[in-house]
Protein backbone atom coordinates (compact mmCIF):
# COMPACT_ATOMS: atom_id res chain seq x y z
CA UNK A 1 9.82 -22.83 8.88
CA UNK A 2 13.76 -22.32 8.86
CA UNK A 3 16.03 -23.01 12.06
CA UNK A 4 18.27 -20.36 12.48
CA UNK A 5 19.88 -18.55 16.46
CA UNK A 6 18.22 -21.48 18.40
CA UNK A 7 14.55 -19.95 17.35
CA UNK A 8 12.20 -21.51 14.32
CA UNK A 9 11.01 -18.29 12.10
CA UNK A 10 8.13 -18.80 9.27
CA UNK A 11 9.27 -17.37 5.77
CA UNK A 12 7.70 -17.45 2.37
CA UNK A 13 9.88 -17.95 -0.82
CA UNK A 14 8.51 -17.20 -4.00
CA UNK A 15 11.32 -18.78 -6.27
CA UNK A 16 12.98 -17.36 -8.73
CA UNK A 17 12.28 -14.32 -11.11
CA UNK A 18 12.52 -13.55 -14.27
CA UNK A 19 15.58 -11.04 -13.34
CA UNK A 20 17.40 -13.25 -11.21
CA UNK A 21 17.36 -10.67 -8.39
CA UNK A 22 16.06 -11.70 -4.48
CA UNK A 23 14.26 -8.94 -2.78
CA UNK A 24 13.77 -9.24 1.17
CA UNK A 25 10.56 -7.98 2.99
CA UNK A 26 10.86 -7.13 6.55
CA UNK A 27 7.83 -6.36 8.36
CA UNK A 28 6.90 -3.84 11.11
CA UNK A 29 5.64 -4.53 14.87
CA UNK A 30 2.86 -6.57 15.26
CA UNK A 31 2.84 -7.64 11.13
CA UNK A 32 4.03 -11.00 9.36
CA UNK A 33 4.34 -10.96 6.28
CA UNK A 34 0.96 -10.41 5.40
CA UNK A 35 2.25 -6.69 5.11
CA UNK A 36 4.27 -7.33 2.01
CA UNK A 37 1.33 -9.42 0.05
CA UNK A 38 0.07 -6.56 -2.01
CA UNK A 39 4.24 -5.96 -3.31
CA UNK A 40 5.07 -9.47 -3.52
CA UNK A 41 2.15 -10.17 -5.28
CA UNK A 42 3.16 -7.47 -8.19
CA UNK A 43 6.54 -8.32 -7.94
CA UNK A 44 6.96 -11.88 -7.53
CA UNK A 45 7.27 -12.51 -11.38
CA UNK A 46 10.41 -10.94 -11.72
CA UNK A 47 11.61 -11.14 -8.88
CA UNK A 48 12.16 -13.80 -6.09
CA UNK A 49 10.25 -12.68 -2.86
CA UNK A 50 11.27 -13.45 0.25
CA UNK A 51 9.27 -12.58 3.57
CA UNK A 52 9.31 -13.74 7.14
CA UNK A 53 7.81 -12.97 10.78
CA UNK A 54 10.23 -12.11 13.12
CA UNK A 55 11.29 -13.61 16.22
CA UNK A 56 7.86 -13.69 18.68
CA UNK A 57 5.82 -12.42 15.77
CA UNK A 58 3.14 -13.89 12.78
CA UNK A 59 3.55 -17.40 13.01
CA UNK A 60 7.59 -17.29 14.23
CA UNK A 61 8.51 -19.15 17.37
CA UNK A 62 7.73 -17.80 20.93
CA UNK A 63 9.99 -16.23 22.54
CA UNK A 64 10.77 -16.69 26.36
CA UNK A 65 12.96 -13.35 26.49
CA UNK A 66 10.76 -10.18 28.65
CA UNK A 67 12.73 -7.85 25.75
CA UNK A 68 13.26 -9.26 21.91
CA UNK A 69 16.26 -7.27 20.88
CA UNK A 70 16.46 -5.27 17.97
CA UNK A 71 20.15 -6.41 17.74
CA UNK A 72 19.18 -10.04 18.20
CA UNK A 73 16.27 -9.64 15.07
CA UNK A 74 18.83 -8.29 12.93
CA UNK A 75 20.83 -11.12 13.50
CA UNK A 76 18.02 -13.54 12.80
CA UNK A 77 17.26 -11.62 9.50
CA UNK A 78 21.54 -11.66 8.77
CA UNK A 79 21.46 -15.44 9.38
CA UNK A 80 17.85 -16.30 7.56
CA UNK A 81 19.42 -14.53 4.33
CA UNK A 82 22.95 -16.81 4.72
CA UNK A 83 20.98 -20.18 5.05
CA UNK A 84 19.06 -19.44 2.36
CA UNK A 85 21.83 -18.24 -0.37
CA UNK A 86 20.52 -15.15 -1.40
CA UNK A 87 23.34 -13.07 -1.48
CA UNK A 88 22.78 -9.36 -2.44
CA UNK A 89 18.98 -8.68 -1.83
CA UNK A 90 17.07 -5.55 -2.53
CA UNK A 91 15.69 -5.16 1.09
CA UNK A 92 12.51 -4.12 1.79
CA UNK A 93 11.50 -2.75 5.83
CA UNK A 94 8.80 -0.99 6.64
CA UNK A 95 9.07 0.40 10.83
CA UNK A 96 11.21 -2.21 12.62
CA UNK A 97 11.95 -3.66 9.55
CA UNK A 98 13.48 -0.37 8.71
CA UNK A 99 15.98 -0.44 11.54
CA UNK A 100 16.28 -4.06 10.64
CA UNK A 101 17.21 -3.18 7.00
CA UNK A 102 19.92 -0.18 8.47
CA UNK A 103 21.67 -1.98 10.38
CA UNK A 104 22.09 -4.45 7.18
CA UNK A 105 22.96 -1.51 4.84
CA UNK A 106 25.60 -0.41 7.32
CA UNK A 107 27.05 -3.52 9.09
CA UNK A 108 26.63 -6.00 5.57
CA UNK A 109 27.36 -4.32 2.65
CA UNK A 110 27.74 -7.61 0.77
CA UNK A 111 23.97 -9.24 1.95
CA UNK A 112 22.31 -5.36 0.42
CA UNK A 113 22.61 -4.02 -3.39
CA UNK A 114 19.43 -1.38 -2.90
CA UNK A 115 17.94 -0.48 0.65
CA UNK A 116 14.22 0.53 0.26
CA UNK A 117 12.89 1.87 4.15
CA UNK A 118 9.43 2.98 4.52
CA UNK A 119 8.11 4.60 7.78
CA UNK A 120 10.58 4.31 9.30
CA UNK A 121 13.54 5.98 11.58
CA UNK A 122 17.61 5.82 12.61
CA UNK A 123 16.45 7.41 16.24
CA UNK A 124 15.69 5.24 19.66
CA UNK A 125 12.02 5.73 20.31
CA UNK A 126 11.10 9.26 21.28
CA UNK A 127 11.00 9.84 25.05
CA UNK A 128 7.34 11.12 25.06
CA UNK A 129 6.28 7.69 23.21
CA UNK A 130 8.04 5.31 26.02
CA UNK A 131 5.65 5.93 28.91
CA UNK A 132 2.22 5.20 26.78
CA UNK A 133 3.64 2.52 24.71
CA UNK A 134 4.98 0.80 27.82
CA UNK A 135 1.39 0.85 29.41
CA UNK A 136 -0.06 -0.47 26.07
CA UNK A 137 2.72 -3.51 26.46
CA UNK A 138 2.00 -4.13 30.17
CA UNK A 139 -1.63 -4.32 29.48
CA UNK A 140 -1.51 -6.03 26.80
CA UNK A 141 0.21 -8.62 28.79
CA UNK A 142 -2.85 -9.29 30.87
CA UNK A 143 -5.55 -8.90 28.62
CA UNK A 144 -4.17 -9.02 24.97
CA UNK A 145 -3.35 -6.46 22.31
CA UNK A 146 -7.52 -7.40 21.02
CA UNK A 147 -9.14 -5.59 23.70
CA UNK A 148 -6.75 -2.54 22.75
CA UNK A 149 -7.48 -2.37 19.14
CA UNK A 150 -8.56 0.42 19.43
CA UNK A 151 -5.23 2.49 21.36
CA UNK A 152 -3.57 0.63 18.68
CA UNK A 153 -4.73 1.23 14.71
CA UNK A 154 -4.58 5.22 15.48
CA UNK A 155 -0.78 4.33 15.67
CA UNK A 156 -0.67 1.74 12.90
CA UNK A 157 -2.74 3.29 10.29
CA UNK A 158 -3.82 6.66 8.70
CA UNK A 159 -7.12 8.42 9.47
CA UNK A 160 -8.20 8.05 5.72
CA UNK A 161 -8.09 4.15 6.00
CA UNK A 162 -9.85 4.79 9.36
CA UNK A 163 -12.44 6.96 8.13
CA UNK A 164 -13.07 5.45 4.96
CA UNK A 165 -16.37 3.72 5.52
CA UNK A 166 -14.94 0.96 2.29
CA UNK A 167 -12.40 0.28 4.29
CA UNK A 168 -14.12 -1.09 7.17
CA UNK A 169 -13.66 -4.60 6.34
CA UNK A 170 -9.63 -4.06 5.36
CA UNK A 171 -9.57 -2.32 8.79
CA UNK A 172 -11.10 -5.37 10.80
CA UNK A 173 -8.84 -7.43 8.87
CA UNK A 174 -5.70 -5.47 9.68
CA UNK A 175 -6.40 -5.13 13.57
CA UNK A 176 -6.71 -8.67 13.27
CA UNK A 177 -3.54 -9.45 12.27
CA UNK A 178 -2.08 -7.10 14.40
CA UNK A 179 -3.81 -8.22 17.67
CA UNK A 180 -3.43 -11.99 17.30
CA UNK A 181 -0.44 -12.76 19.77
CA UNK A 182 -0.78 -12.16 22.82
CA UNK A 183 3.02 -12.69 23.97
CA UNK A 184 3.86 -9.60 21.17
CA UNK A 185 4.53 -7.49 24.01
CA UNK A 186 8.47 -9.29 24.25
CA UNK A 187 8.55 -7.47 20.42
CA UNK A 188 7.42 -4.25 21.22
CA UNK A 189 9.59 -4.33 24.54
CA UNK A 190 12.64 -4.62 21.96
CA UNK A 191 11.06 -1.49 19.99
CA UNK A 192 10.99 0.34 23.12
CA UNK A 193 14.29 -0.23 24.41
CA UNK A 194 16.22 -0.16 20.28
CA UNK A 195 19.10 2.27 20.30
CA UNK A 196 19.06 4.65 17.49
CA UNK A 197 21.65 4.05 14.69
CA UNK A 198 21.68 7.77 13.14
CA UNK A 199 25.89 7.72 13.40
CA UNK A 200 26.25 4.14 11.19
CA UNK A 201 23.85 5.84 8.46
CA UNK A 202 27.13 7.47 7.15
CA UNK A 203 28.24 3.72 6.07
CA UNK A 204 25.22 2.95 4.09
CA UNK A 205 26.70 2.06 0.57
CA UNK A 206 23.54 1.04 -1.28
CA UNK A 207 21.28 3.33 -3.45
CA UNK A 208 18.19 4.28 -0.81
CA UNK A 209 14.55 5.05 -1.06
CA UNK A 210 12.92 6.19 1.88
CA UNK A 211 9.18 6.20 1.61
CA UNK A 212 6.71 8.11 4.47
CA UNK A 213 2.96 7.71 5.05
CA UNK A 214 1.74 11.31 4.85
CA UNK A 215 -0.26 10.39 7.54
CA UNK A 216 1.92 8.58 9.58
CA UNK A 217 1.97 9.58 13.33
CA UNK A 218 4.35 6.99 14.18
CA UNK A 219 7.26 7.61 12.54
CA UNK A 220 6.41 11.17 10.73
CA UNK A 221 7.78 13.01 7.44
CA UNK A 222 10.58 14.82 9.13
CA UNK A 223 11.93 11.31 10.74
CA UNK A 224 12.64 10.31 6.84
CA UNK A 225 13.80 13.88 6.22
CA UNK A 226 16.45 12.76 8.53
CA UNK A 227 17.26 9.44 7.17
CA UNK A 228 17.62 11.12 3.61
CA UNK A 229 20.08 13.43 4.96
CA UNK A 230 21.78 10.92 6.42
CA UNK A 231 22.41 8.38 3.61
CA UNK A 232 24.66 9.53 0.76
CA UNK A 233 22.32 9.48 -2.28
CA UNK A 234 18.93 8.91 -0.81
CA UNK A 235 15.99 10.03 -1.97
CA UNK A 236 12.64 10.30 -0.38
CA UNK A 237 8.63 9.38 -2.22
CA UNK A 238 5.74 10.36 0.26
CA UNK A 239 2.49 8.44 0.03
CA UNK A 240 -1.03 10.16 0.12
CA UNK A 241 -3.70 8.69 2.33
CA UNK A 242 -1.66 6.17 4.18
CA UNK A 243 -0.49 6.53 7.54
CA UNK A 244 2.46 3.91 9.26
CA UNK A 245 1.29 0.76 7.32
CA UNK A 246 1.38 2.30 3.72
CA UNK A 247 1.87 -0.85 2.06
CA UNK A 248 -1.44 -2.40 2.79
CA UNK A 249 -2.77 1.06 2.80
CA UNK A 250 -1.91 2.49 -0.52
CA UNK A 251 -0.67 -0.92 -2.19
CA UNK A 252 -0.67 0.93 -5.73
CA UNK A 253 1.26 3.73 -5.03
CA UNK A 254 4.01 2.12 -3.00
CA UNK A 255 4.20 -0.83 -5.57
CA UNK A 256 4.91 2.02 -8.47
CA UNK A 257 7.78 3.86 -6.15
CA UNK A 258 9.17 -0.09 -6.01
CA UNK A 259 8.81 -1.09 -9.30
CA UNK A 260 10.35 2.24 -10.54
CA UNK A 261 13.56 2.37 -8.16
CA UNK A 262 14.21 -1.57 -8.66
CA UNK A 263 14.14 -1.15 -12.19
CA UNK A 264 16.83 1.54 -11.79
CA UNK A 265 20.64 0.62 -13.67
């Protein structure tokens, strides 16, 4: 656990790599950084791995806010990087921690040498999302995200890993993880209520890779379109079979995009 904005957030360092680089893995809604296991496992030996839960999330510190703030978990992720001397990371966020890793790319040049976003989007939350995702958080006050596993893994993951009767298990697993806290709704409030940050995309300095599920629902192909259009240089990899949580989904395919772009001079 490291102490950092008056909240106690879990992280996992791997040490150092044989390339003396850092990369930073920030998770989406509901993850920890179980999301990142299958890339940090492949990558760990050359590079140093670093992955955390956000505020109110995985095994972080509660939370007694009714709203988590996008703007406040950016600053936790600016001030977990500081304490622990990384200086420039390759960072890694998939969904929230893609707007995480924008506003880094835009507002800290210095903390980011390559920005790698995967389903993911610059935009507030679309208006014909809010209503149903507010009901899912109200309810899920009372009874717990559990009992609406199944409202929730059409969002989180694609129909092949939900259709797939070999992936029944992995599914389980996944919900699992996703459903655990109960008090996640002060996180997905923060989702809800993010302001989009398509005008700072124009500042983003670092070389980009913006990777899509092709079966994400959440945060479709023409949401990266946009983000590629947006960032000077950016380039976009799509990823058959996997829908918002590609990294867990398709761990081979999104480990080869990684491995190829970090290796990039």
């Amino acid at each position: 656990m490291i102490g950092v904005n008056a909240t106690s957030l879990y992280y996992e360092d791997t040490g150092p790599g044989s390339t003396g680089e850092t990369i930073a893995f920030s998770h989406g809604l509901l993850w920890g950084t179980e999301l990142f296991a299958p890339q940090v496992e492949a990558l760990r030996a050359r590079y140093r791995c670093i992955a955390w839960d956000h505020r109110g999330q995985g095994r972080s510190a509660s939370d007694h806010r009714n709203c988590i703030d996008m703007e406040l978990v950016w600053a936790d992720a600016v001030a977990l990087l500081e304490k622990l001397g990384t200086g420039r990371v390759h960072f890694v966020g998939l969904s929230m921690g893609g707007f995480v890793g924008l506003r880094m790319a835009a507002r800290r040049p210095d903390l980011v040498h390559k920005l790698v976003i995967l389903e993911s989007s610059a935009e507030p939350e679309p208006r014909q999302n809010v209503g149903r995702y507010r009901l899912l958080s109200a309810a899920s006050r009372v009874v717990g995200l559990r009992v609406l596993s199944s409202r929730v893994a059409p969002i989180m993951l694609g129909r092949t890993s939900l259709t797939d009767p070999a992936r029944k298990a992995d599914v389980a697993r996944w919900n699992a993880i996703m459903t655990r806290r109960k008090d996640i709704w002060r996180a997905v409030n923060g989702v809800i209520d993010r302001a989009g940050v398509e005008s700072e995309l124009a500042r983003i300095s670092a070389r980009t890779l913006v990777i899509v599920g092709d079966e994400d629902v959440a945060t479709p192909r023409a949401k990266a379109d946009r983000l590629v259009a947006g960032i000077a240089g950016a380039r976009l990899v799509t990823i058959p079979h996997a829908g918002h949580s590609s990294t867990v989904e398709q761990p081979l395919a999104v480990n080869a995009a990684l491995v190829e772009f970090l290796a990039e001079r």
